[in-house]
Structure formats: C-alpha cells, structure tokens
N, C-alpha and C. Protein backbone atom coordinates (compact mmCIF):
# COMPACT_ATOMS: atom_id res chain seq x y z
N UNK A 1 6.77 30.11 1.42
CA UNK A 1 7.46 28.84 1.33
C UNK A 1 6.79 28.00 0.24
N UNK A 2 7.51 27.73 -0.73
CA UNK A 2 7.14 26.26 -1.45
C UNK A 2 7.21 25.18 -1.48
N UNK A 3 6.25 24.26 -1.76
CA UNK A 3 5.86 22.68 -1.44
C UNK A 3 7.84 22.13 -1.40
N UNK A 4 8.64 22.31 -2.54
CA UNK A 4 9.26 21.96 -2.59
C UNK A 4 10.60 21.88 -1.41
N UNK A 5 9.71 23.77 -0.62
CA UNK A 5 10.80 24.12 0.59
C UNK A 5 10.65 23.34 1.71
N UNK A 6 9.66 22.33 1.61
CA UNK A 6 9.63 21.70 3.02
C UNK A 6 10.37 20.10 3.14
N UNK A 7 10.96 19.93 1.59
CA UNK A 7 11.80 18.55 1.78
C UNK A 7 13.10 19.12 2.28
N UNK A 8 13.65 20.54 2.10
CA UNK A 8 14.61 21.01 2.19
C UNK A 8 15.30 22.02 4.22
N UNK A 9 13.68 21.79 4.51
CA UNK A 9 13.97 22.35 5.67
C UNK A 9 14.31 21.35 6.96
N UNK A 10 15.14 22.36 7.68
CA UNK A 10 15.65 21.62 9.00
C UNK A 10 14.89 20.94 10.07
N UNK A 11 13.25 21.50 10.03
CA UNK A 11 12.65 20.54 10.56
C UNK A 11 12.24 19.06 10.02
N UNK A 12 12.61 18.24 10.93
CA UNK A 12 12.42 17.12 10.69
C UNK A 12 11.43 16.54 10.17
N UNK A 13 10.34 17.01 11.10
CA UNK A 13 8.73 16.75 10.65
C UNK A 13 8.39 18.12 9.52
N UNK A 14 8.53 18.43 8.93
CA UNK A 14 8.30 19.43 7.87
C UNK A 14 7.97 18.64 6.59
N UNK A 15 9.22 18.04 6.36
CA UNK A 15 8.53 17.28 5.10
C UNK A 15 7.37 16.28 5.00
N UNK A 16 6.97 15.61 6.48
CA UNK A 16 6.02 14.71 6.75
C UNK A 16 4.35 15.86 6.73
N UNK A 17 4.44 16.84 7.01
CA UNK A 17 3.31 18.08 7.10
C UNK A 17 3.00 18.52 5.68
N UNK A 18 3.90 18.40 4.70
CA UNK A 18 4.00 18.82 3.44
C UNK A 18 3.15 18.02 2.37
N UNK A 19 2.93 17.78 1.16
CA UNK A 19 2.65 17.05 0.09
C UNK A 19 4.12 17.00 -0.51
N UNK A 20 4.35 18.01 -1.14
CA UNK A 20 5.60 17.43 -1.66
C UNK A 20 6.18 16.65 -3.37
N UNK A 21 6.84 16.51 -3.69
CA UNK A 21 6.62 15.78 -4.91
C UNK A 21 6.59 14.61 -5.09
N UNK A 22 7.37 13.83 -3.74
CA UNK A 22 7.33 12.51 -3.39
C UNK A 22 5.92 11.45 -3.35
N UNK A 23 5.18 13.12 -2.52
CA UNK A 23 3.55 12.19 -2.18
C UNK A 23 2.46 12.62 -3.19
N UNK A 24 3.07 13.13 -4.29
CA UNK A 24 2.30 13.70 -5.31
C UNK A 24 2.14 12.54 -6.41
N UNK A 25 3.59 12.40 -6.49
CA UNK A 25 3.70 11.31 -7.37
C UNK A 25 3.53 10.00 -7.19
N UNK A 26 3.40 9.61 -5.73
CA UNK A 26 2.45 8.33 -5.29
C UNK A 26 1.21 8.35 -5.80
N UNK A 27 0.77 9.61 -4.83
CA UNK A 27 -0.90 9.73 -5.27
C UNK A 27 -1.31 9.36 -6.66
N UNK A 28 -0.39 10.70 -7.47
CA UNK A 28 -0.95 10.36 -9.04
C UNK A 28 -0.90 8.73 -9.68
N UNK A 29 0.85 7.97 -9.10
CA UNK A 29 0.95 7.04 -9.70
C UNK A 29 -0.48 5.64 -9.13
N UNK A 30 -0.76 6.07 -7.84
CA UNK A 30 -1.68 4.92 -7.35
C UNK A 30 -2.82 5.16 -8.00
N UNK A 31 -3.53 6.33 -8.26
CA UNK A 31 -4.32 6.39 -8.83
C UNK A 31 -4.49 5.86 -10.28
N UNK A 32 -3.57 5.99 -10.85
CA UNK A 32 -3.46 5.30 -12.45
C UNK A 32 -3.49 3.91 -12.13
N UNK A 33 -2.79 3.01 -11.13
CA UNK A 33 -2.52 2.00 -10.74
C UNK A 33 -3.88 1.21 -10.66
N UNK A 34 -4.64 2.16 -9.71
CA UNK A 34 -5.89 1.28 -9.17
C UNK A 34 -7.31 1.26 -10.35
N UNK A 35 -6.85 2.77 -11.42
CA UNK A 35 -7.95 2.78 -12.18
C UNK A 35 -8.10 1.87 -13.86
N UNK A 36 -6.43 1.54 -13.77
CA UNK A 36 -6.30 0.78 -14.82
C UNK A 36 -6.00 -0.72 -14.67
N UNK A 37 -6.13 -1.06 -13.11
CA UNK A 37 -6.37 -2.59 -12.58
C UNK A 37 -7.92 -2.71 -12.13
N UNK A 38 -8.76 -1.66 -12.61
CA UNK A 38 -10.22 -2.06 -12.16
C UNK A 38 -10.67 -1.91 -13.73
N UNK A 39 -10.17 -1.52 -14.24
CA UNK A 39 -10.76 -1.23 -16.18
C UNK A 39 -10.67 -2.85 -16.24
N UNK A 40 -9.18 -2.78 -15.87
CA UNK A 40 -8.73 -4.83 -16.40
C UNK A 40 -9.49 -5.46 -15.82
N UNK A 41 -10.07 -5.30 -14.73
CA UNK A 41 -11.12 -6.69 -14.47
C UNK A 41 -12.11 -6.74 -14.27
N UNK A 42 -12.73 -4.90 -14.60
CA UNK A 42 -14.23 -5.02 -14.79
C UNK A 42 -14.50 -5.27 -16.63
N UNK A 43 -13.75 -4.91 -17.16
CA UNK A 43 -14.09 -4.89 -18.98
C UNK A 43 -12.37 -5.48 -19.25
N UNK A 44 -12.00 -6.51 -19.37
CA UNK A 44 -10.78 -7.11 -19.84
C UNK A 44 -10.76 -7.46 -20.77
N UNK A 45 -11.45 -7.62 -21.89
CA UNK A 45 -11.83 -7.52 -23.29
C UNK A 45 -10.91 -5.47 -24.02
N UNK A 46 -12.35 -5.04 -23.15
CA UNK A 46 -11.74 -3.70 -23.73
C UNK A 46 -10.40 -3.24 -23.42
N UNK A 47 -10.04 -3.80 -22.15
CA UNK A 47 -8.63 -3.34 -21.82
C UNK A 47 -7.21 -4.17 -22.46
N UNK A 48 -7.56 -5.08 -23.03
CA UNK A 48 -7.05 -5.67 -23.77
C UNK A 48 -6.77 -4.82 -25.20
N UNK A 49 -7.89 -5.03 -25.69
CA UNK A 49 -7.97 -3.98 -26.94
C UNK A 49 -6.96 -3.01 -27.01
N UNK A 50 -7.23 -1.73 -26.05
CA UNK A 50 -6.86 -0.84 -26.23
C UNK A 50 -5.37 -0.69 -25.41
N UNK A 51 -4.85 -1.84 -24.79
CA UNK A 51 -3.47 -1.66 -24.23
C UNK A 51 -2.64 -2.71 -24.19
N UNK A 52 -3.35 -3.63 -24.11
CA UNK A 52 -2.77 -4.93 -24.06
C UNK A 52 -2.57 -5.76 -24.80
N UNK A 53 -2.61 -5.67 -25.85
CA UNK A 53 -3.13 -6.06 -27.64
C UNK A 53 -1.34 -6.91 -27.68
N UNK A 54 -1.24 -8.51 -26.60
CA UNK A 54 -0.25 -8.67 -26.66
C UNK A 54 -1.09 -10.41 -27.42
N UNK A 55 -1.27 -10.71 -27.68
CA UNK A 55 -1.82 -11.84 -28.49
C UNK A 55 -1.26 -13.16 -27.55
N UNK A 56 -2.17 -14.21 -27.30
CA UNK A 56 -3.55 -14.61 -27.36
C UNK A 56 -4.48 -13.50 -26.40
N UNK A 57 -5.48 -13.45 -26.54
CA UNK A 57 -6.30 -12.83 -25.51
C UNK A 57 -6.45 -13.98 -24.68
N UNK A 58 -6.27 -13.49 -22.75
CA UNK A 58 -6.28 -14.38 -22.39
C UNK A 58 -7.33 -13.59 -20.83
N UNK A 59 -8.79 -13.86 -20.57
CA UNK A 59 -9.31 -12.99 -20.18
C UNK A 59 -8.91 -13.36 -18.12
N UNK A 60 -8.62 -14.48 -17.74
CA UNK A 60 -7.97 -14.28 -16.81
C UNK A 60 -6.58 -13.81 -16.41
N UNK A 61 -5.76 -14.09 -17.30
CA UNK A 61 -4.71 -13.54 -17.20
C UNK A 61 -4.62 -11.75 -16.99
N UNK A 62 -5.43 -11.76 -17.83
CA UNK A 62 -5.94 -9.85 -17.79
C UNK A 62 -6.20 -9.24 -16.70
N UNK A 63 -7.53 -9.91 -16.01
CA UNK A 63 -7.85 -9.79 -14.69
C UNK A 63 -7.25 -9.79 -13.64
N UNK A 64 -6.18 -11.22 -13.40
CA UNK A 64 -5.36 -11.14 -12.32
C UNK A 64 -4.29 -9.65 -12.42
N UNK A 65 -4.07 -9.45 -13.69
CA UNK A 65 -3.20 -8.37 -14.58
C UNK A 65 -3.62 -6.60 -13.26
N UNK A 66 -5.04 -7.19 -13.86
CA UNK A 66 -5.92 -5.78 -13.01
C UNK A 66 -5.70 -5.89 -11.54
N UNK A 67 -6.01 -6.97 -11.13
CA UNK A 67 -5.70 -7.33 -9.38
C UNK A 67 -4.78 -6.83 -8.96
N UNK A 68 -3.35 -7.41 -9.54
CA UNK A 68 -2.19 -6.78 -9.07
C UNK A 68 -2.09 -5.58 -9.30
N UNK A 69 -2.36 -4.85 -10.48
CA UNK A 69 -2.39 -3.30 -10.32
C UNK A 69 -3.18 -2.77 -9.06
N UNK A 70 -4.34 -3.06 -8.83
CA UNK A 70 -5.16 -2.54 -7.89
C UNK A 70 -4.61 -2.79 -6.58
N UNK A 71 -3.66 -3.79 -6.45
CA UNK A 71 -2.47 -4.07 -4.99
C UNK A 71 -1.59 -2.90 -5.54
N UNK A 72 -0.63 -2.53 -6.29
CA UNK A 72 -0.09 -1.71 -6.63
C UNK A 72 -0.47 -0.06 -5.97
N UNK A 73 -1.66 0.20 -6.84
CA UNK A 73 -2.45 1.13 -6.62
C UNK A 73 -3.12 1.72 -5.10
N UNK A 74 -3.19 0.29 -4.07
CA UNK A 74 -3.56 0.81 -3.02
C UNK A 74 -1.87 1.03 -2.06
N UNK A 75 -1.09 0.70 -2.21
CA UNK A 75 0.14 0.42 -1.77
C UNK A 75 0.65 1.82 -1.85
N UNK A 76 0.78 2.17 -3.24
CA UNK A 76 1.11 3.71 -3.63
C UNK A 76 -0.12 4.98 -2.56
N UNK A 77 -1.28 4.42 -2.99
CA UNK A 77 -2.57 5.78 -2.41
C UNK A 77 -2.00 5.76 -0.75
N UNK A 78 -2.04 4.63 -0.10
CA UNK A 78 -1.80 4.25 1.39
C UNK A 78 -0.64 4.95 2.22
N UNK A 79 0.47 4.66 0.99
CA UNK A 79 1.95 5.53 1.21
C UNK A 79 1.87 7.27 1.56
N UNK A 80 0.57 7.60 0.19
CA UNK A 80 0.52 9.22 0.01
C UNK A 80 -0.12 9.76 1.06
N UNK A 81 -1.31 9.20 0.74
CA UNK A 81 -2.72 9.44 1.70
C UNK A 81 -2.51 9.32 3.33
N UNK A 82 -2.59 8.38 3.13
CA UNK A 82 -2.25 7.38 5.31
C UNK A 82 -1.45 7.61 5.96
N UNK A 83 -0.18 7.85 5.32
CA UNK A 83 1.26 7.75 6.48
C UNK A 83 1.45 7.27 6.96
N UNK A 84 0.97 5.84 7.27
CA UNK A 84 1.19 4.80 7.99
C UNK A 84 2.71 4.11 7.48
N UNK A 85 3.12 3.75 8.78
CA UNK A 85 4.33 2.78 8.78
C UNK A 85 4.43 2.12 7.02
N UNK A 86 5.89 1.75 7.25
CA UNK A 86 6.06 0.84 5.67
C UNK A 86 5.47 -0.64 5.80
N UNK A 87 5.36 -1.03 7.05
CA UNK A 87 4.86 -2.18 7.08
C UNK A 87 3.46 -2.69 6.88
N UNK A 88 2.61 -1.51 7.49
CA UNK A 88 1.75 -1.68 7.60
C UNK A 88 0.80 -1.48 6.08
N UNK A 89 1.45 -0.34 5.28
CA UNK A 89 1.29 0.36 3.74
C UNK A 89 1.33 -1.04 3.38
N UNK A 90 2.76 -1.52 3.32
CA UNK A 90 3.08 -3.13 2.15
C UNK A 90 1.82 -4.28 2.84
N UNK A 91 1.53 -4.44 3.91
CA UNK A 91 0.34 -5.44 4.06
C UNK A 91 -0.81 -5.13 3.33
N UNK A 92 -1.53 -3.84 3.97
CA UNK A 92 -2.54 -3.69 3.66
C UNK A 92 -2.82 -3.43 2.02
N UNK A 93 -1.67 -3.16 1.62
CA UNK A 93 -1.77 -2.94 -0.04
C UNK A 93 -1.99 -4.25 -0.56
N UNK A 94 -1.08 -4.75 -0.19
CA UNK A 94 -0.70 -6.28 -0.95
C UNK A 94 -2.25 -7.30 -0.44
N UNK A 95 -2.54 -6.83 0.14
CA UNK A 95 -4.18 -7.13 0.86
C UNK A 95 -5.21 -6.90 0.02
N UNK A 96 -5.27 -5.87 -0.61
CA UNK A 96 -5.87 -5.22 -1.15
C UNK A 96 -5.73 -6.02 -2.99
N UNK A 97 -4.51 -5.72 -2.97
CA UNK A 97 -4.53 -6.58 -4.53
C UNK A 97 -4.14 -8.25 -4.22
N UNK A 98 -4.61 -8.79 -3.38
CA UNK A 98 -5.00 -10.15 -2.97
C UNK A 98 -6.51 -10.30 -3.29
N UNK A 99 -6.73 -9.25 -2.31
CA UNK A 99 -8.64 -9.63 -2.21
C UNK A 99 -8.81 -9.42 -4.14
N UNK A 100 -8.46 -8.74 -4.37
CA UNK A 100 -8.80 -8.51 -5.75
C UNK A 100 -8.76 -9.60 -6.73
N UNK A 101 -7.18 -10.36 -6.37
CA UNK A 101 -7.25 -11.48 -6.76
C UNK A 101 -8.04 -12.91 -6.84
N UNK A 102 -8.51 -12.69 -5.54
CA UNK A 102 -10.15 -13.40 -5.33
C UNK A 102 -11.09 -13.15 -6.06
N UNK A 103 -11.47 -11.75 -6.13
CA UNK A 103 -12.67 -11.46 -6.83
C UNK A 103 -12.25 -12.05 -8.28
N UNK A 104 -10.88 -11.70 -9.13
CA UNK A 104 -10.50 -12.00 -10.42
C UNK A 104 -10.42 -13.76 -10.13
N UNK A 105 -10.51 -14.52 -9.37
CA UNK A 105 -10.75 -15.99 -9.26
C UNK A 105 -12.33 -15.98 -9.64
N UNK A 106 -12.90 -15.62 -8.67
CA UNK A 106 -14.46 -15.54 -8.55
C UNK A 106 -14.68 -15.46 -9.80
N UNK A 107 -14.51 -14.61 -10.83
CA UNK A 107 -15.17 -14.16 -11.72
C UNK A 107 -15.06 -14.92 -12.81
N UNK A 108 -13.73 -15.51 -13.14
CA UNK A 108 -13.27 -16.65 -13.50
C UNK A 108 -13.20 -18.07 -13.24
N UNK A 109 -14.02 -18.21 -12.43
CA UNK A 109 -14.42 -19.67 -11.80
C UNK A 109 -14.45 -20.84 -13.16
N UNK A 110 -15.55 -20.48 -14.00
CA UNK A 110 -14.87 -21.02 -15.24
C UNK A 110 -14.49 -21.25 -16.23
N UNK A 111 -13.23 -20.36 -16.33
CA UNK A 111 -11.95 -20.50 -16.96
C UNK A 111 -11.17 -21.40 -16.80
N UNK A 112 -10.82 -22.70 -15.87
CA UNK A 112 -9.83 -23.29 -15.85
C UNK A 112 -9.73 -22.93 -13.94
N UNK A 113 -8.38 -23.86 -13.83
CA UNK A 113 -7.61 -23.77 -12.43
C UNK A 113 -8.41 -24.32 -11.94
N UNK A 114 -8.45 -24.64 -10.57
CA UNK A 114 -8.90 -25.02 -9.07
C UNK A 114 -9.42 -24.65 -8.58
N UNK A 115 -11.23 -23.86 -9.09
CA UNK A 115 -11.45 -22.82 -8.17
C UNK A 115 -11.86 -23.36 -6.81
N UNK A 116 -11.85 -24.42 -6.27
CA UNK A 116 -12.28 -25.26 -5.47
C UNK A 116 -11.34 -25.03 -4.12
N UNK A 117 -10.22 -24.90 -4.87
CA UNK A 117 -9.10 -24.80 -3.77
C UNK A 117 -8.35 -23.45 -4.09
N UNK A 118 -8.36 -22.65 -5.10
CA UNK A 118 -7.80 -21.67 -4.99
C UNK A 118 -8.35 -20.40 -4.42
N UNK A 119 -9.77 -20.62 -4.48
CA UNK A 119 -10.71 -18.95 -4.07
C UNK A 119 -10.09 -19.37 -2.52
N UNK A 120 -10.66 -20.01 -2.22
CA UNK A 120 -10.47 -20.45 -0.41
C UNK A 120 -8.95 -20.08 0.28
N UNK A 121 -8.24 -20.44 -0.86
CA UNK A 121 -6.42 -20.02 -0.57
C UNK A 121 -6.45 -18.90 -0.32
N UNK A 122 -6.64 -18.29 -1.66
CA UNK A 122 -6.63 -16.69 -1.76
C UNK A 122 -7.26 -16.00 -0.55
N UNK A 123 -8.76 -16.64 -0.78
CA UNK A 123 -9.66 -15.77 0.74
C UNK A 123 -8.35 -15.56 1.86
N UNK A 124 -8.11 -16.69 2.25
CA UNK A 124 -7.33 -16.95 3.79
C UNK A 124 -6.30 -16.21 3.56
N UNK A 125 -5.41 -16.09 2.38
CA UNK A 125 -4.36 -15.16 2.58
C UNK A 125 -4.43 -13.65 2.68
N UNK A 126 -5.32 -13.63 1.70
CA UNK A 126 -6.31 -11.94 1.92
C UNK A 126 -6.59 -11.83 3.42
N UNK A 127 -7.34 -12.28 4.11
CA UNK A 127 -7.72 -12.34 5.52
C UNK A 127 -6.28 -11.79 6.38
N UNK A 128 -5.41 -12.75 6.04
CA UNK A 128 -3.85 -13.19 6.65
C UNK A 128 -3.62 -11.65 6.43
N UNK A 129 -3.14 -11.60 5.13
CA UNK A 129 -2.22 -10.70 5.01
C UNK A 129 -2.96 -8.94 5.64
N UNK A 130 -4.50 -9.07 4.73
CA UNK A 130 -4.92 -7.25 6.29
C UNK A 130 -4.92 -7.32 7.32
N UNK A 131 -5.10 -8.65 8.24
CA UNK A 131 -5.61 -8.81 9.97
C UNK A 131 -4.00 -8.57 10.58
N UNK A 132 -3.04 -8.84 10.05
CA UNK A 132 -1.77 -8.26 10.02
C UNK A 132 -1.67 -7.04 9.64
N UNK A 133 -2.18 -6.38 8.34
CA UNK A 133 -2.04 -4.87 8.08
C UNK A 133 -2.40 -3.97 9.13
N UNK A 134 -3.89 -4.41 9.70
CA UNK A 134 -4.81 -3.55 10.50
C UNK A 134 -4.11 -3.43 11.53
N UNK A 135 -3.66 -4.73 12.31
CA UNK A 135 -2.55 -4.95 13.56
C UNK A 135 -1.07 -4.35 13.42
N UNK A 136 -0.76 -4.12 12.28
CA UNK A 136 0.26 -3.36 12.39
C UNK A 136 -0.04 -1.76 12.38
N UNK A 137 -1.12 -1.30 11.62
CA UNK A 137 -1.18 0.02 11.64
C UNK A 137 -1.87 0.59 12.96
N UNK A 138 -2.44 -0.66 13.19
CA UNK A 138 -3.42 -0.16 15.17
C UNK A 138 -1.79 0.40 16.22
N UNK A 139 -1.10 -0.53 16.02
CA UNK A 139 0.27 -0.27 16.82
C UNK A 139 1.26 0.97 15.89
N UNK A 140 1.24 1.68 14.90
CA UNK A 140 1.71 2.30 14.31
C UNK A 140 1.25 3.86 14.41
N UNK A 141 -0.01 3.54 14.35
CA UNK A 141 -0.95 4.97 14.59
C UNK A 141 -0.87 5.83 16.03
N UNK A 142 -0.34 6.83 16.27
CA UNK A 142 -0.63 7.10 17.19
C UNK A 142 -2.23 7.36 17.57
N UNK A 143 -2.63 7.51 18.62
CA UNK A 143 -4.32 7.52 19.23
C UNK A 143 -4.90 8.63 18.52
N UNK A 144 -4.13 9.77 18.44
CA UNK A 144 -4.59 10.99 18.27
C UNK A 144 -4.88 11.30 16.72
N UNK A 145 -4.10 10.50 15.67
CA UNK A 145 -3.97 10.32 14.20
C UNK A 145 -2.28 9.98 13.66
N UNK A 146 -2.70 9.73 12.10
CA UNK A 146 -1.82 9.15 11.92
C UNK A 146 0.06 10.55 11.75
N UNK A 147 1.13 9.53 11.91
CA UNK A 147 2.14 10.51 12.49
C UNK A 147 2.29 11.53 11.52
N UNK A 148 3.00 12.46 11.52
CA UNK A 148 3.45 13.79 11.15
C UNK A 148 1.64 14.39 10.64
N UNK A 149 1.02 13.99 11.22
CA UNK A 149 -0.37 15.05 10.91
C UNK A 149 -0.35 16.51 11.49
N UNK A 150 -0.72 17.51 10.94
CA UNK A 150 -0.18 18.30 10.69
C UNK A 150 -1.12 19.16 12.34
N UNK A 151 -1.83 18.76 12.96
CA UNK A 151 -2.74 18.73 14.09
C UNK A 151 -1.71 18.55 15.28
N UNK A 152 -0.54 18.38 14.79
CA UNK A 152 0.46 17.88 15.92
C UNK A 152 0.60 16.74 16.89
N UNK A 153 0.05 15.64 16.36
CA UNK A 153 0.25 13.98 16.45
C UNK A 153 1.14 13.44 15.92
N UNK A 154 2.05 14.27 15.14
CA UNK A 154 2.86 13.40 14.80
C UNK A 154 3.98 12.76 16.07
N UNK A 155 5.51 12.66 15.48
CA UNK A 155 6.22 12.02 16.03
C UNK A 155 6.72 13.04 17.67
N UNK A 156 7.02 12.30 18.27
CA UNK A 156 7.40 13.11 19.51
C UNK A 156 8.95 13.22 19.32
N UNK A 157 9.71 14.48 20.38
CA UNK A 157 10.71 14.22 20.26
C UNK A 157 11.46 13.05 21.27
N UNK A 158 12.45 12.07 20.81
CA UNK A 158 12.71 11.13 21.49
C UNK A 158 11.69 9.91 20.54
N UNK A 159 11.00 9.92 20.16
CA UNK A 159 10.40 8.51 19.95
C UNK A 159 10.82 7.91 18.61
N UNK A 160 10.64 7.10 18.91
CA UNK A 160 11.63 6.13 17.58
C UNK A 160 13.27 5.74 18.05
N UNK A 161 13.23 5.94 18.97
CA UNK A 161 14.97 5.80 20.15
C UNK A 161 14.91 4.18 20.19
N UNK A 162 15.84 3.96 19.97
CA UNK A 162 16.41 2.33 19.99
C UNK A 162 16.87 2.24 20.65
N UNK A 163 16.92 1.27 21.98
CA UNK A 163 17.87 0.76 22.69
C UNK A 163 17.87 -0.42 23.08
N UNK A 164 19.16 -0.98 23.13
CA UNK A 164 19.71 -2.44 23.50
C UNK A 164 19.44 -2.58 24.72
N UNK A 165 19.42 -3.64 25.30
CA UNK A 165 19.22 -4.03 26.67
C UNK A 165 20.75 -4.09 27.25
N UNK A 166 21.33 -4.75 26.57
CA UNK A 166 22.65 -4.77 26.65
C UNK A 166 23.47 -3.58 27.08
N UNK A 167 23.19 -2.03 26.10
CA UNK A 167 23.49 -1.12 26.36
C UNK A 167 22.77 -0.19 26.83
N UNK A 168 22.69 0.52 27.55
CA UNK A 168 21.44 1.55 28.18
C UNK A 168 22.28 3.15 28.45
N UNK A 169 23.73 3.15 27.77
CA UNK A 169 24.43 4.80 27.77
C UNK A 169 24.14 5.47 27.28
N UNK A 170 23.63 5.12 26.01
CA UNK A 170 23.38 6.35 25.46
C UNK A 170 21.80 6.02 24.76
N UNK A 171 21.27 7.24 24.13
CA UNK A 171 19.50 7.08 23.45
C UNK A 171 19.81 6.36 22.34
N UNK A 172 20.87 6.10 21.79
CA UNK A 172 20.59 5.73 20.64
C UNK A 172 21.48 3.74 20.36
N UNK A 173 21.74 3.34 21.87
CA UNK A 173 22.07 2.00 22.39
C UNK A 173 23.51 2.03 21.74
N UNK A 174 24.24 2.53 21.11
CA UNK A 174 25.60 2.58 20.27
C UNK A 174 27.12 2.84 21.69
N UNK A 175 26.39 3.16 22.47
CA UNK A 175 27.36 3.43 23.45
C UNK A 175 28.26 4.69 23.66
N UNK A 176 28.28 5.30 22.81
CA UNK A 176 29.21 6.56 22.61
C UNK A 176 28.48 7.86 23.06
C-alpha cells in the first residue's frame, strides 16, 4: 500500500494513521513558516536583505513580520504533528505567534509604540488565547493519546454522534 492509498481507502480512520500528502505538506510548509519567522526576528537586518529588500527598512515591522510567521508555522506543525481538534490547532498556534509577538514588542521596546501598554496587552492575550488552546485540546484528546493514533486511541465507533434534545430517533438527531 502507498502513502497515497490511505486517503483513498474505505476505512475511515486510515487516512488519520497515514502521513499522507496533506500532512506532509503542512509539516514542510510549517517548518519554512517557523524558520523564516525566527530568521526575521532573531537577525531582521539580514532577513531583510536577503528577502525583504521592500524599502524603508523597518526593523519592527520585520519582526512582528517573523512573529506572525512563527503563529503560522506552529498552526501548520500542530495540524501535521498533534492531530488535535481544529480548534484547539487555531488557538494554540495563534498563541504561539502572539507570544512571539511579545517577544518582537520586547525587543523593540525602543522603537516607538506603547511599550507600556502594549507588552502587557499582548502578554494577557497570549495567556488568553493558549489557557483556551490547552483547555480545548485537554477536552479534545482522548486519555490514551491524541485521535486516529495509530496505537488505537483514535476515534471510536459512534463518537462524534450529534444529537438534539429535541430529537432522540435517530444517531444522527435528523429524524429519519
């Protein structure tokens, strides 16, 4: 069987057991994501230079530039790597290139802006936005690991069944 035969097979959980090209091309893309948003805000001079050569040089702008890649970057790795829920992936990513955004405040303290009131913003939303990630992926994870692991934790059959209160006929609350 090839990587490619398991998006194509009838088991459900098959493609979740697999890599695939889907989680290949996360991986690869997060990885470019996170290594060319940490170039930008550890050396933003050089990364400028050699990619960004969009005139004025502007060395916070660069940085935050890198931050958000590095939210990017963990968003994509989290998707490939983790398997965690979409909710929990988009927090903790966007968490991730938050905190970053702090550090690219921090580092820039003075450059300009508010750092008085903006590191402190940022902190709290960074905080906000993983203590939500973590809480969503604690309730997302099954105990045993995360779903379709290939250890057989993934999804059960029946789970993920919706039902209305309203309706209780059928597993899937639609009534039919």
């Amino acid at each position: 069987m090839s990587p490619g035969d398991t998006l194509r097979s009838s088991d459900p959980t098959a493609a979740s057991r697999g890599w695939g090209y889907p989680r290949v091309v996360a991986a690869a893309g997060g990885a470019f994501f996170a290594i060319a948003g940490l170039w930008a805000m550890v050396a933003p001079e050089s990364f400028f230079d050699s990619l960004a050569t969009f005139e004025p040089y502007n060395q916070h702008l660069i940085q935050d530039i890198g931050a958000f890649q590095v939210g990017l970057g963990a968003v994509l790795l989290l998707a490939a790597l983790a398997r965690a829920d979409a909710l929990a992936t988009g927090l903790l990513g966007v968490g991730a290139g938050s905190a970053a955004h702090v550090v690219s405040h921090a580092m820039g303290h003075d450059l300009g802006g508010q750092p008085a009131i903006d590191i402190p913003f940022f902190s709290i939303l960074t905080v906000v936005l993983v203590t939500a990630g973590v809480l969503q992926w604690s309730r997302s994870t099954p105990p045993n690991g995360p779903p379709g692991d290939p250890a057989g934790s993934g999804p059960k059959p029946g789970a993920g069944t919706v039902r209305n209160d309203a309706d209780q006929s059928s597993p899937t609350g639609s009534g039919s």
